[in-house]
C-alpha atoms as a PDB file:
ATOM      1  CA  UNK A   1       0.000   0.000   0.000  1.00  0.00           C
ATOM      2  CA  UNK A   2       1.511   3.766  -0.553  1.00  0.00           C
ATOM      3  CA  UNK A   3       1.522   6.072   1.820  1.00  0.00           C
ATOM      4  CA  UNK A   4      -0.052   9.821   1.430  1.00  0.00           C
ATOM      5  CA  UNK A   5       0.050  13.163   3.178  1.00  0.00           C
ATOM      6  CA  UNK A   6      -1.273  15.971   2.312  1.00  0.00           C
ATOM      7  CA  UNK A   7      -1.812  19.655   4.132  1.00  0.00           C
ATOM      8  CA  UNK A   8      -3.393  22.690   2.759  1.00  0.00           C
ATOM      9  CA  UNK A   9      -4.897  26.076   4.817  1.00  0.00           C
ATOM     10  CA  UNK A  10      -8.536  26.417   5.445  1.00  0.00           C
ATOM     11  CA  UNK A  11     -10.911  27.986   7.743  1.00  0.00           C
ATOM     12  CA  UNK A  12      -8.255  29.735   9.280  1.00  0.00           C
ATOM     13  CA  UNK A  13      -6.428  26.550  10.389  1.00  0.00           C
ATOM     14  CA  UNK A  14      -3.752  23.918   8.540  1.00  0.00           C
ATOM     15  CA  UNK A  15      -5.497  21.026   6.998  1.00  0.00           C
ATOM     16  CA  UNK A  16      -3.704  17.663   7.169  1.00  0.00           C
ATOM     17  CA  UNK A  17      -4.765  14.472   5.865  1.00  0.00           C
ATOM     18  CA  UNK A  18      -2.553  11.300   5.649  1.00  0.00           C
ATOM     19  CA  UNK A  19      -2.856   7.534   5.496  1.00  0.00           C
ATOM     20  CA  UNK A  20      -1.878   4.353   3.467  1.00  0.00           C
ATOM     21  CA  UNK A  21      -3.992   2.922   0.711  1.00  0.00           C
ATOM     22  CA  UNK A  22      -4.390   3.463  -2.969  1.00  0.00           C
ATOM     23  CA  UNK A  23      -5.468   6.648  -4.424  1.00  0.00           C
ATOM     24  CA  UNK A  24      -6.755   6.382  -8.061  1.00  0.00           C
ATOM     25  CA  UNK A  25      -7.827   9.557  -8.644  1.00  0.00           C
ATOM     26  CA  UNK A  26      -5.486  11.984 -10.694  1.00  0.00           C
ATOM     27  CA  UNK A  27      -4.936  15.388  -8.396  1.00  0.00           C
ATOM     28  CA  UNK A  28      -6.858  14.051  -5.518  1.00  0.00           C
ATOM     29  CA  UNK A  29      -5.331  17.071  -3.278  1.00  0.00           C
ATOM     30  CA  UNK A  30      -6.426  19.692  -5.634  1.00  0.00           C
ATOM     31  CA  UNK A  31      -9.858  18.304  -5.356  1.00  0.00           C
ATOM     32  CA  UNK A  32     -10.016  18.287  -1.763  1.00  0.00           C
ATOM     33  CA  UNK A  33      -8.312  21.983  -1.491  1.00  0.00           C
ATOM     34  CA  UNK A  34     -11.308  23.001  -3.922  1.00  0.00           C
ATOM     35  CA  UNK A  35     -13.531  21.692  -1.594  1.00  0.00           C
ATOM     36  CA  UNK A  36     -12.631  23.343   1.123  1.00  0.00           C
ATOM     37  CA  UNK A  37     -12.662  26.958  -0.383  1.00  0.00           C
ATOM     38  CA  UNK A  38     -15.988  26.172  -1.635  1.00  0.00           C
ATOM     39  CA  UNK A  39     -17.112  24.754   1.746  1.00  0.00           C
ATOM     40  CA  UNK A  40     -15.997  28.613   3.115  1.00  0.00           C
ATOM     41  CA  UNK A  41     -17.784  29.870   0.440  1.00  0.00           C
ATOM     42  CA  UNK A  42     -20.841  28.245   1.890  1.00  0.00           C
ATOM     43  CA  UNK A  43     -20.352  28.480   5.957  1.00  0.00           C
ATOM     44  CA  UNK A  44     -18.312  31.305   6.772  1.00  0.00           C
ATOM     45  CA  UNK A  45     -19.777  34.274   8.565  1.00  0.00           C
ATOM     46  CA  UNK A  46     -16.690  35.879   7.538  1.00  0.00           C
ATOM     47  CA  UNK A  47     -17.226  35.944   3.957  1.00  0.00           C
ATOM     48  CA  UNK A  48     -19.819  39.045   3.163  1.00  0.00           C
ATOM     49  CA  UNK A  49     -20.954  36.648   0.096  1.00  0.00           C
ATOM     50  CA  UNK A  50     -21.047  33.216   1.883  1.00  0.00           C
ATOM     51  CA  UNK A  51     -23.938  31.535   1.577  1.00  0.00           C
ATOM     52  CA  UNK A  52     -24.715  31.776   5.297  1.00  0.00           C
ATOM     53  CA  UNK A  53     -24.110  35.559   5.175  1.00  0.00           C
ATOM     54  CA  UNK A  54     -27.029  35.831   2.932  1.00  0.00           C
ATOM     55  CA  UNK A  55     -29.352  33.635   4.537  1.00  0.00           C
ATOM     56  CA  UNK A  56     -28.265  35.840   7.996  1.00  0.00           C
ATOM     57  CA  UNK A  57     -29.486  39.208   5.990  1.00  0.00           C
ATOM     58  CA  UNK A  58     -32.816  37.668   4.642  1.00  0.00           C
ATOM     59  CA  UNK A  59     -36.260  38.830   6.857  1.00  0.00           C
ATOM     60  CA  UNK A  60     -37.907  36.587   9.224  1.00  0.00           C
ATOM     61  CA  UNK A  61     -41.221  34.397   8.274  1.00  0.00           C
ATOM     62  CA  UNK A  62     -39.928  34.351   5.159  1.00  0.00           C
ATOM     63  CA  UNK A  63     -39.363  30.950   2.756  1.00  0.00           C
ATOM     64  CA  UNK A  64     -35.640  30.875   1.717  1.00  0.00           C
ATOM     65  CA  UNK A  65     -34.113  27.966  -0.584  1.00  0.00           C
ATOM     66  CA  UNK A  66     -30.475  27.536   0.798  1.00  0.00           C
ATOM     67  CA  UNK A  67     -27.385  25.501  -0.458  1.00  0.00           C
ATOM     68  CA  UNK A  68     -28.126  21.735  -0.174  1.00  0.00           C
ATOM     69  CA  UNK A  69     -24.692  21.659   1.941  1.00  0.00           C
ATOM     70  CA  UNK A  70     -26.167  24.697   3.976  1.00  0.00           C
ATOM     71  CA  UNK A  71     -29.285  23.592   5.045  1.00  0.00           C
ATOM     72  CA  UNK A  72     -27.370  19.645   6.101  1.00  0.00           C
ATOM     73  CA  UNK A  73     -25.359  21.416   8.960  1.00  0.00           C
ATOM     74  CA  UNK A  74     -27.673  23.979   9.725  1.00  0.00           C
ATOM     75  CA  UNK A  75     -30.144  20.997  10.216  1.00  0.00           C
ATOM     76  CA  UNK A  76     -27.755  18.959  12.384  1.00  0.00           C
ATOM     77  CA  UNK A  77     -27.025  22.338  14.426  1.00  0.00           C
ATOM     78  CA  UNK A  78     -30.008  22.740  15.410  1.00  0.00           C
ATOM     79  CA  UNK A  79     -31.012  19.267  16.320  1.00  0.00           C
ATOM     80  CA  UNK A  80     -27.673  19.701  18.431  1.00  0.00           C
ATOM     81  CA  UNK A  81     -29.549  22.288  20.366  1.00  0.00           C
ATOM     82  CA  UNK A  82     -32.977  20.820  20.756  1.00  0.00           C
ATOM     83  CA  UNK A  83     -30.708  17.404  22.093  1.00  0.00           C
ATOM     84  CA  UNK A  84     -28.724  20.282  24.529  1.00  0.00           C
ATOM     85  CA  UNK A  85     -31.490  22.590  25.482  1.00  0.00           C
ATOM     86  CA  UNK A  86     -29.470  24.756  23.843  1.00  0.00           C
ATOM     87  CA  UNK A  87     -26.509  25.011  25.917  1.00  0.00           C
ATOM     88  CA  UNK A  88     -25.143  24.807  21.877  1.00  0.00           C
ATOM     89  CA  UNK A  89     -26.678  27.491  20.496  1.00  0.00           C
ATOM     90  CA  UNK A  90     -25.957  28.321  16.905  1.00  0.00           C
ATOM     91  CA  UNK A  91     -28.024  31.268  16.488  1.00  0.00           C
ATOM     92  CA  UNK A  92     -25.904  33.308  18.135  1.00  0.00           C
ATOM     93  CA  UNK A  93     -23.998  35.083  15.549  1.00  0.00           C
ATOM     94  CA  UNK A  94     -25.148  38.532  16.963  1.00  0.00           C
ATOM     95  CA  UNK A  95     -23.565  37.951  20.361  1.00  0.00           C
ATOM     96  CA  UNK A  96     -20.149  37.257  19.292  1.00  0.00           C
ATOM     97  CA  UNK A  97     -20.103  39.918  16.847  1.00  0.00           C
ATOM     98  CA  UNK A  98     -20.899  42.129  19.895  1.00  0.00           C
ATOM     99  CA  UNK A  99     -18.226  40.961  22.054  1.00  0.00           C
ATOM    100  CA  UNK A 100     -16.113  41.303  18.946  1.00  0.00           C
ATOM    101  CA  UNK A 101     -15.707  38.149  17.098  1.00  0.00           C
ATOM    102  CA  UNK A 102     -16.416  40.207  13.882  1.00  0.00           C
ATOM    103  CA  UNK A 103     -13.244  38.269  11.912  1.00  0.00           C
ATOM    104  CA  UNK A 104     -11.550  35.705  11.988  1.00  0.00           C
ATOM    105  CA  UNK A 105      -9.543  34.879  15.058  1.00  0.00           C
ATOM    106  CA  UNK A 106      -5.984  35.034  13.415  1.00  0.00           C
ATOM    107  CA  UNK A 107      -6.805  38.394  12.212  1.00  0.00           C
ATOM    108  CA  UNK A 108      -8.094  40.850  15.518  1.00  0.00           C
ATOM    109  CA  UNK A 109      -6.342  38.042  18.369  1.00  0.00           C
ATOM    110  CA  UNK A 110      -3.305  40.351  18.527  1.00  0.00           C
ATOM    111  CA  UNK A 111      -5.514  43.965  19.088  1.00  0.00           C
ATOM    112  CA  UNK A 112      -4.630  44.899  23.016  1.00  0.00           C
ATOM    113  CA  UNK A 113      -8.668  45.751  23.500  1.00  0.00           C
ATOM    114  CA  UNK A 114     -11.958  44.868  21.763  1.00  0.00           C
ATOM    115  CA  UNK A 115     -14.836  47.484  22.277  1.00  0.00           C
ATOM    116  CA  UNK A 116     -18.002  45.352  22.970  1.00  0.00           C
ATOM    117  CA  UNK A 117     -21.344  46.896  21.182  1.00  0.00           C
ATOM    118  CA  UNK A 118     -24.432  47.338  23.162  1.00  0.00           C
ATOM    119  CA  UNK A 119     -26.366  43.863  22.830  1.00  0.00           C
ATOM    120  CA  UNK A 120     -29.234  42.461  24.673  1.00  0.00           C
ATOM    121  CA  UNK A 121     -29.886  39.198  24.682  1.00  0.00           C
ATOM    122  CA  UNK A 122     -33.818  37.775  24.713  1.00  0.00           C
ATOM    123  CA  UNK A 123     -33.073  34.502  25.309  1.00  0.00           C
ATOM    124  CA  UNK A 124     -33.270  31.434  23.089  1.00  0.00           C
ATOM    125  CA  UNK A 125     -36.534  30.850  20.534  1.00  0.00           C
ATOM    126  CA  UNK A 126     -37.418  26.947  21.276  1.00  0.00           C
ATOM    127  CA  UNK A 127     -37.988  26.641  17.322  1.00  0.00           C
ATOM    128  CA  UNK A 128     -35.645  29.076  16.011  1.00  0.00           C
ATOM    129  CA  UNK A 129     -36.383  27.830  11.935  1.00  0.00           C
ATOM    130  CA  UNK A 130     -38.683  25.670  10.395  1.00  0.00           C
ATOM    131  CA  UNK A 131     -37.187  22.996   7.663  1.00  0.00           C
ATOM    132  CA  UNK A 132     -38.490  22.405   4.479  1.00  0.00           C
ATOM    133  CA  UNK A 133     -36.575  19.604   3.243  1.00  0.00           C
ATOM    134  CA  UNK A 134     -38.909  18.764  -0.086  1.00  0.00           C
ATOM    135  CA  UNK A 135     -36.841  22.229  -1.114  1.00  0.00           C
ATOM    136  CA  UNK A 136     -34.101  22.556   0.845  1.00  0.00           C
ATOM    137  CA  UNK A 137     -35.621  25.393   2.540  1.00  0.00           C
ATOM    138  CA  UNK A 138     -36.117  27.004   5.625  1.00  0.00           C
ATOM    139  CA  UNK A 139     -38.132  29.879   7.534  1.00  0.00           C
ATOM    140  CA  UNK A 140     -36.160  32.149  10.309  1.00  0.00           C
ATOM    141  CA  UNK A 141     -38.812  32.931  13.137  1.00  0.00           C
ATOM    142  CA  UNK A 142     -36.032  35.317  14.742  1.00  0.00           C
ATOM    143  CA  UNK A 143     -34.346  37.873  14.117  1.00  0.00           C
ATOM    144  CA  UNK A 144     -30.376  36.326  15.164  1.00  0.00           C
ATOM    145  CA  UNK A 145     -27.588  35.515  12.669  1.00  0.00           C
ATOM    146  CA  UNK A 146     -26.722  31.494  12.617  1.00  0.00           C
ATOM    147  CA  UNK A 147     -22.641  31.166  13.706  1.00  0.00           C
ATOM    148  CA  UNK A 148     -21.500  27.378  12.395  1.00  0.00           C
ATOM    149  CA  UNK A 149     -18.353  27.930  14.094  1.00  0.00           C
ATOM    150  CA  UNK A 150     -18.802  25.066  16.899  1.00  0.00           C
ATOM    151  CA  UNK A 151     -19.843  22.568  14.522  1.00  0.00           C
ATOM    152  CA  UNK A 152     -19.112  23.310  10.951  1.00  0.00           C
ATOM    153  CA  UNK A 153     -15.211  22.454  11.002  1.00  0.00           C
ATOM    154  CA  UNK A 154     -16.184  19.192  12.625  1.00  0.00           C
ATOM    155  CA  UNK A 155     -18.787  18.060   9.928  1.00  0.00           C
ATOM    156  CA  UNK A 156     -16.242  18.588   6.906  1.00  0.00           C
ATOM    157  CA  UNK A 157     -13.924  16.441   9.147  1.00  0.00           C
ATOM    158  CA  UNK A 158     -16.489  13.729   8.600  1.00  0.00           C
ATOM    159  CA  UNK A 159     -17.465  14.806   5.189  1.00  0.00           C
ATOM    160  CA  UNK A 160     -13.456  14.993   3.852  1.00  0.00           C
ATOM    161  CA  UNK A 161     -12.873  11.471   5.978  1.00  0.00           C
ATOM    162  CA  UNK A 162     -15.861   9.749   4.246  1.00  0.00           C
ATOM    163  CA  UNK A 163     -14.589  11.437   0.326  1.00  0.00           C
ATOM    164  CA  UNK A 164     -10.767   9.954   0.598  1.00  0.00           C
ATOM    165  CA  UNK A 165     -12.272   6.998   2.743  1.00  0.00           C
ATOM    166  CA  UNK A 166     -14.010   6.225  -0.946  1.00  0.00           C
ATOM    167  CA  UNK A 167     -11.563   7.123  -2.915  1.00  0.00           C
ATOM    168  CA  UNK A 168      -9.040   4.608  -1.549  1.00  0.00           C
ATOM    169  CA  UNK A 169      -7.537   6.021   2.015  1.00  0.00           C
ATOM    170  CA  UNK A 170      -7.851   2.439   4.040  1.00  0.00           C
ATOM    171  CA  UNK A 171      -6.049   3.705   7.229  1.00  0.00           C
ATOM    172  CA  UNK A 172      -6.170   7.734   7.412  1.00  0.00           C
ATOM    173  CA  UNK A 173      -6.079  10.198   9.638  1.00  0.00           C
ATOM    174  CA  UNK A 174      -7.890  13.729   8.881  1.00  0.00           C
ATOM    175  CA  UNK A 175      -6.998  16.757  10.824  1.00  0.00           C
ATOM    176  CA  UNK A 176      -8.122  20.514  11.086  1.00  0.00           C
ATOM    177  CA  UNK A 177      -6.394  22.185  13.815  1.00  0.00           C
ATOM    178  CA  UNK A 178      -7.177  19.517  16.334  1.00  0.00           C
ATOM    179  CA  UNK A 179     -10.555  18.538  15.298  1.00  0.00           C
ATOM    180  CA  UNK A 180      -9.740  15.311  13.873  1.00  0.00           C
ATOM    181  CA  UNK A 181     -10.964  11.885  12.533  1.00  0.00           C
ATOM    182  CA  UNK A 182      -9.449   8.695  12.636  1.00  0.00           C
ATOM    183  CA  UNK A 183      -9.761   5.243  11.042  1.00  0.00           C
ATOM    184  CA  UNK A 184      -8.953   1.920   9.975  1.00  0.00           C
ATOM    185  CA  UNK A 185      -6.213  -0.744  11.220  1.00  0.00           C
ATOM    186  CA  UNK A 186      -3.185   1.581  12.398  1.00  0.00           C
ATOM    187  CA  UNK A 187      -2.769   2.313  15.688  1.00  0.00           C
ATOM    188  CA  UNK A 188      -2.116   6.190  15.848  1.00  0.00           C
ATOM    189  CA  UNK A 189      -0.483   8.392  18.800  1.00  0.00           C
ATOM    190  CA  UNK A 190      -2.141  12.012  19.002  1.00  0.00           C
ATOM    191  CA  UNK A 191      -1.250  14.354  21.458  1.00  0.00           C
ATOM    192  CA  UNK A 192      -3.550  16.967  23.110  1.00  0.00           C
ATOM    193  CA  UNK A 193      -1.789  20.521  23.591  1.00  0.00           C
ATOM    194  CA  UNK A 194      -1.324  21.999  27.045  1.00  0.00           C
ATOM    195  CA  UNK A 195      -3.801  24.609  27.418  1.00  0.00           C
ATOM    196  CA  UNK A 196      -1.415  26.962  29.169  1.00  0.00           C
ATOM    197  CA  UNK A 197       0.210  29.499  26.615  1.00  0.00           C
ATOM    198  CA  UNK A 198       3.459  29.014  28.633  1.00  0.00           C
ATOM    199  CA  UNK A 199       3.438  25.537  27.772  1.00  0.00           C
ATOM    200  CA  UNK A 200       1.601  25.281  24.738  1.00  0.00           C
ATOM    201  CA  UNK A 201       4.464  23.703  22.692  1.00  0.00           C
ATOM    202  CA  UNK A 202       4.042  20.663  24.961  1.00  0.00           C
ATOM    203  CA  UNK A 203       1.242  18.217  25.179  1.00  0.00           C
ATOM    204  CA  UNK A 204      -0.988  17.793  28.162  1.00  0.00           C
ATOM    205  CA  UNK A 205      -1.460  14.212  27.432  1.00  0.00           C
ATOM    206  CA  UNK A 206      -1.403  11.717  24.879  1.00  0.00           C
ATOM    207  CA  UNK A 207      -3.403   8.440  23.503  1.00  0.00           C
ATOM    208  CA  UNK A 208      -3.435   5.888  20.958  1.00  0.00           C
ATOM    209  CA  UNK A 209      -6.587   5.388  19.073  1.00  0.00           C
ATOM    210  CA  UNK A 210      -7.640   3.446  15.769  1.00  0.00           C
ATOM    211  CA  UNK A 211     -11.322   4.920  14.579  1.00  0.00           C
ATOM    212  CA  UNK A 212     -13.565   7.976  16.229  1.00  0.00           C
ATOM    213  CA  UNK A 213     -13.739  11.524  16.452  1.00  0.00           C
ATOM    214  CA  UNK A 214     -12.219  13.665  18.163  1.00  0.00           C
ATOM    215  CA  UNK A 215     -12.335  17.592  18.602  1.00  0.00           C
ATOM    216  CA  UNK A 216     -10.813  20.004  21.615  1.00  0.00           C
ATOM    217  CA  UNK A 217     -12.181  23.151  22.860  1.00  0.00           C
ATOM    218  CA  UNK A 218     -10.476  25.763  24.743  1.00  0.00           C
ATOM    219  CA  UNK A 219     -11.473  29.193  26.806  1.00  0.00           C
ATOM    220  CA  UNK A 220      -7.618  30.383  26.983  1.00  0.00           C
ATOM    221  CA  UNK A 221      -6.317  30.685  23.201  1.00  0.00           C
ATOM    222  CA  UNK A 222      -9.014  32.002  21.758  1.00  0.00           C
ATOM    223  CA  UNK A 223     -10.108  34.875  23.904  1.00  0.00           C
ATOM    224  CA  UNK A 224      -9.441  38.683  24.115  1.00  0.00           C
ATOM    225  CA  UNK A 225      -9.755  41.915  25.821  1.00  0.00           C
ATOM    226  CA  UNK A 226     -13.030  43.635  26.180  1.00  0.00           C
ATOM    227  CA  UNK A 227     -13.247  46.923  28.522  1.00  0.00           C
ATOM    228  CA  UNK A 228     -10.555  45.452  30.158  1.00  0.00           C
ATOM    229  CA  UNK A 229     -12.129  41.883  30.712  1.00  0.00           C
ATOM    230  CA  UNK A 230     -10.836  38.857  29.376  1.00  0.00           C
ATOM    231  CA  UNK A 231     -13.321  37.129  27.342  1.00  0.00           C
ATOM    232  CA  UNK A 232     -13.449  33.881  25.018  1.00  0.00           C
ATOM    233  CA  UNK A 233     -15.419  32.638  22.174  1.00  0.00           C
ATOM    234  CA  UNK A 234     -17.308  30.116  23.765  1.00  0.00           C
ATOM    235  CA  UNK A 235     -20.546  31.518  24.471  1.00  0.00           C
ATOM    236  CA  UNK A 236     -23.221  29.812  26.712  1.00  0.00           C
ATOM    237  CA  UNK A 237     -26.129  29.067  24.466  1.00  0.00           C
ATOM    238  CA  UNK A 238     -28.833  29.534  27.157  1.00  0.00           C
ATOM    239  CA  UNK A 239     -27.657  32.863  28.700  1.00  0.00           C
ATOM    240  CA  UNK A 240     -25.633  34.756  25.103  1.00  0.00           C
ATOM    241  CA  UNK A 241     -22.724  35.237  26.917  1.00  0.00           C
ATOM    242  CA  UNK A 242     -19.142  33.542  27.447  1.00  0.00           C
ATOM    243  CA  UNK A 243     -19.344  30.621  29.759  1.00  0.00           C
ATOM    244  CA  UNK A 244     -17.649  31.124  33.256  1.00  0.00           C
ATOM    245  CA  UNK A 245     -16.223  27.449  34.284  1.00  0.00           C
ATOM    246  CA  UNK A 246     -13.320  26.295  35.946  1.00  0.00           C
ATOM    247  CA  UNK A 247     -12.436  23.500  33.199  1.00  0.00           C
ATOM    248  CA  UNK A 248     -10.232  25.612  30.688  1.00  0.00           C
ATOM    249  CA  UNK A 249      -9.907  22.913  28.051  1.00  0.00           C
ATOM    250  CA  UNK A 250     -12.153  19.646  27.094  1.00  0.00           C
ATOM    251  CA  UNK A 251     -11.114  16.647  24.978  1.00  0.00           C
ATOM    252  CA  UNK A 252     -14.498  15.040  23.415  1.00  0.00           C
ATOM    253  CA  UNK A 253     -14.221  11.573  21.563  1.00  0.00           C
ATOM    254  CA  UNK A 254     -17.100  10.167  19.273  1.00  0.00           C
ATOM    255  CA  UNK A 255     -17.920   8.267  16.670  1.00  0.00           C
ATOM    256  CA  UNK A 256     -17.785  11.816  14.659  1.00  0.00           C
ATOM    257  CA  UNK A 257     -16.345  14.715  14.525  1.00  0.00           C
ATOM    258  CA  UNK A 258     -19.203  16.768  14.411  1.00  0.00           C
ATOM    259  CA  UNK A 259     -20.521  15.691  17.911  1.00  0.00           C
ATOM    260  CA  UNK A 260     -17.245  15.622  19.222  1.00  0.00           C
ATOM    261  CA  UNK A 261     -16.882  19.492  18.699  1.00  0.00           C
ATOM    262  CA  UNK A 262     -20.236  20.202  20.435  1.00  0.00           C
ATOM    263  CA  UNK A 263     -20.009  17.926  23.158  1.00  0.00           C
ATOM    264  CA  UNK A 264     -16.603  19.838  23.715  1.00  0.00           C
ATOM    265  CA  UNK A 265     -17.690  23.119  23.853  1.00  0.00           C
ATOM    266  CA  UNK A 266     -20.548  22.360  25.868  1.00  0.00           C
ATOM    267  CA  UNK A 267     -18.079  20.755  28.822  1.00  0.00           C
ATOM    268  CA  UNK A 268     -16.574  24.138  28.593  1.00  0.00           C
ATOM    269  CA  UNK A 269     -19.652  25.232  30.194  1.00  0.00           C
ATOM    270  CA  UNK A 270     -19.903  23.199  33.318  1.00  0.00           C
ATOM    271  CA  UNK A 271     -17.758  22.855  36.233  1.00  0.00           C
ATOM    272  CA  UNK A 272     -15.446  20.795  36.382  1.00  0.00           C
ATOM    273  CA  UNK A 273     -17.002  17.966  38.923  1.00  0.00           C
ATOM    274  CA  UNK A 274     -20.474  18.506  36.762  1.00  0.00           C
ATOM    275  CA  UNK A 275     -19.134  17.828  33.257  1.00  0.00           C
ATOM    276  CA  UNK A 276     -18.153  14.258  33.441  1.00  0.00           C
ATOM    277  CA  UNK A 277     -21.948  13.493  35.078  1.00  0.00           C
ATOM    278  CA  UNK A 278     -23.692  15.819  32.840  1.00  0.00           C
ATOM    279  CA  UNK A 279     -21.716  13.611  29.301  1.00  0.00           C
ATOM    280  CA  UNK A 280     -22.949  10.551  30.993  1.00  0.00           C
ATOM    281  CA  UNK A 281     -26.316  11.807  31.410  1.00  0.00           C
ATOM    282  CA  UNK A 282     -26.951  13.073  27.708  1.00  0.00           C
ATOM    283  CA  UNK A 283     -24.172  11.554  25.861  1.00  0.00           C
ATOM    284  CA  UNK A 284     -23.387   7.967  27.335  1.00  0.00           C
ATOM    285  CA  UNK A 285     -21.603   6.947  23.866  1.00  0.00           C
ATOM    286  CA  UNK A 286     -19.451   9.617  23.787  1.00  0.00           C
ATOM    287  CA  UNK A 287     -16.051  10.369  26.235  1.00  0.00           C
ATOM    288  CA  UNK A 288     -14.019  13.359  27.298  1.00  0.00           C
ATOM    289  CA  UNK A 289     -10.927  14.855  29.080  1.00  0.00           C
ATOM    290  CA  UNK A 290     -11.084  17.587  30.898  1.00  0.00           C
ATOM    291  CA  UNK A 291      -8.330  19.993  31.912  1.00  0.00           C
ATOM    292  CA  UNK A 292      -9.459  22.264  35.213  1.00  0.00           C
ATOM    293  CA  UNK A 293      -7.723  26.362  36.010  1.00  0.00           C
ATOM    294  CA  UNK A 294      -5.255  24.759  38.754  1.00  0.00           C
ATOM    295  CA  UNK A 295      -4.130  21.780  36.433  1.00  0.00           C
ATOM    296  CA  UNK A 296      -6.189  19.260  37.291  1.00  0.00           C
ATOM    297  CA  UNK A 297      -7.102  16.308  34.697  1.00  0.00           C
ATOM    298  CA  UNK A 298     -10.293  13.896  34.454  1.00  0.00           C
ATOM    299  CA  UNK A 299     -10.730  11.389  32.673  1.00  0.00           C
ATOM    300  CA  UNK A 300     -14.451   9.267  31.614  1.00  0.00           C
ATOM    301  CA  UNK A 301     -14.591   5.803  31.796  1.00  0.00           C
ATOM    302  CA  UNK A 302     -16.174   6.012  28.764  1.00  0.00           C
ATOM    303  CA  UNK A 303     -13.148   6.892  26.745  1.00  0.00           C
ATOM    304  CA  UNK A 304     -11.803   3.351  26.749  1.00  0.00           C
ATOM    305  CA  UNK A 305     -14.308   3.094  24.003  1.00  0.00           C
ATOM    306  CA  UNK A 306     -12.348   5.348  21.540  1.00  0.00           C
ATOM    307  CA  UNK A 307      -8.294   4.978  22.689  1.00  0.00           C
ATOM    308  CA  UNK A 308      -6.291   1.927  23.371  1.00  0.00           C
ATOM    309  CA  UNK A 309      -4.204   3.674  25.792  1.00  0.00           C
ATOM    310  CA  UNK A 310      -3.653   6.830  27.070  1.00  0.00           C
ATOM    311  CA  UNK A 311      -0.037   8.599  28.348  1.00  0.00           C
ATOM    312  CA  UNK A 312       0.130  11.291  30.741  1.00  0.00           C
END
């Protein structure tokens, strides 16, 4: 079998995908580097032209035909949040525009203070938009801006995983900036990164795993200064602001990628000696590590499902 690696820059992260197998088709990386740009083109809130940033300026109680692609993780978003009770909360776009979050991360992170614009959250809509799949269609009954951001990088983990899976990728590995899926026969080693700044060239901890999903959230990197408050970019779904918790990073493994980013983000909202109970409760498949403010690590039982062994 022949081995292949690839990397390319997307959604304001690096891109890797490697593995053994046999690849057929000619220019397979150019292919999936298309993708990607046209997968921004769709889901970016960043892009003024992206097909989410004209679905965010169309009226409420209105019928709007959307991007096939679009309306698929705009659908599983919001069954994330009905499954939650929308402690993930993608219709929140708003919000972290008014704490900031206007562009991408790697492009305001270094600016010493972000002015936050008067916003008042009304609280969450219990049916935020109704689907009509016959058309690919839906109907905003709110007037919020949908943010992808805690799920979409996830789902084209799965969706690029599942494209070289069929086009010959037997044993593969497909990574975006620590969201990442995994499959096949090899055994792989993948290290989680210390949350600490300090010590963020070192990993926190380390396991060995052959297939799932796996995706890492953390309220330290990206966060700023607003009025002189340090804030981050993980908001709490049910109140529109940035979750206050003492767990500063969470490790989620699933059987995708997709859940795995949610299921982080949402331990980032719970204290530390609530999060493992609360991922048993609602997520039983699923497993996590979590990383508390004084250094502190815990591990679910359920993890053993995912990794074959874990180094500290």
């Amino acid at each position: 079998m022949q081995e292949y690696y690839f990397q390319c820059k997307a959604m304001d992260t690096l891109i890797e995908i490697a593995g053994t197998g046999k690849i057929d088709l000619f220019e397979w990386e150019k292919e999936i580097e298309n993708w990607f740009e046209q997968f921004e083109n769709i889901c970016s809130r960043f892009r003024p032209n992206s097909e989410l940033s004209l679905l965010n300026n169309q009226p409420i109680d209105t019928i709007i035909q959307i991007e096939p692609t679009l309306y698929q993780i705009i659908k599983k978003a919001n069954d994330f949040a009905a499954q939650t009770d929308f402690y993930f909360n993608p219709f929140l776009g708003k919000a972290l525009k008014a704490y900031g979050y206007k562009e991408t991360f790697n492009e305001f992170k270094d600016k010493n203070d972000v002015e936050i614009e008067p916003y008042q959250y009304e609280g969450y809509i219990k049916e935020p938009i109704e689907f009509l799949p016959v058309m690919n269609g839906v109907i905003k009954k709110g007037d919020y801006e949908i943010d992808l951001g805690g799920i979409a990088k996830g789902w084209s983990v799965d969706k690029v995983a599942s494209i070289v899976k069929e086009l010959g990728l037997e044993n593969g590995i497909v990574n975006a900036g620590g969201d990442i899926f995994v499959w096949g026969e090899e055994e792989r080693t993948i290290g989680v990164q210390h949350p600490s700044s300090e010590l963020s060239d070192k990993d926190i901890i380390q396991f060995k795993m052959r297939n799932g999903g796996i995706a890492t959230s953390n309220t330290l990197y990206r966060s700023w200064n607003v009025g002189g408050k340090r804030v981050h970019h993980i908001l709490n779904g049910k109140a529109g602001i940035p979750s206050e918790s003492d767990i500063v990073q969470a490790t989620a493994f699933s059987s995708n990628t997709a859940e795995a980013d949610v299921v982080a983000k949402i331990l980032c909202m719970h204290n530390f000696k609530e999060a493992i109970p609360w991922l048993t409760k609602h997520f039983p498949h699923a497993g996590c590590i979590v990383v508390k403010n004084d250094g502190q690590v815990a591990i679910s039982q359920s993890v053993k499902k995912y990794v074959t062994r874990i180094v500290m």
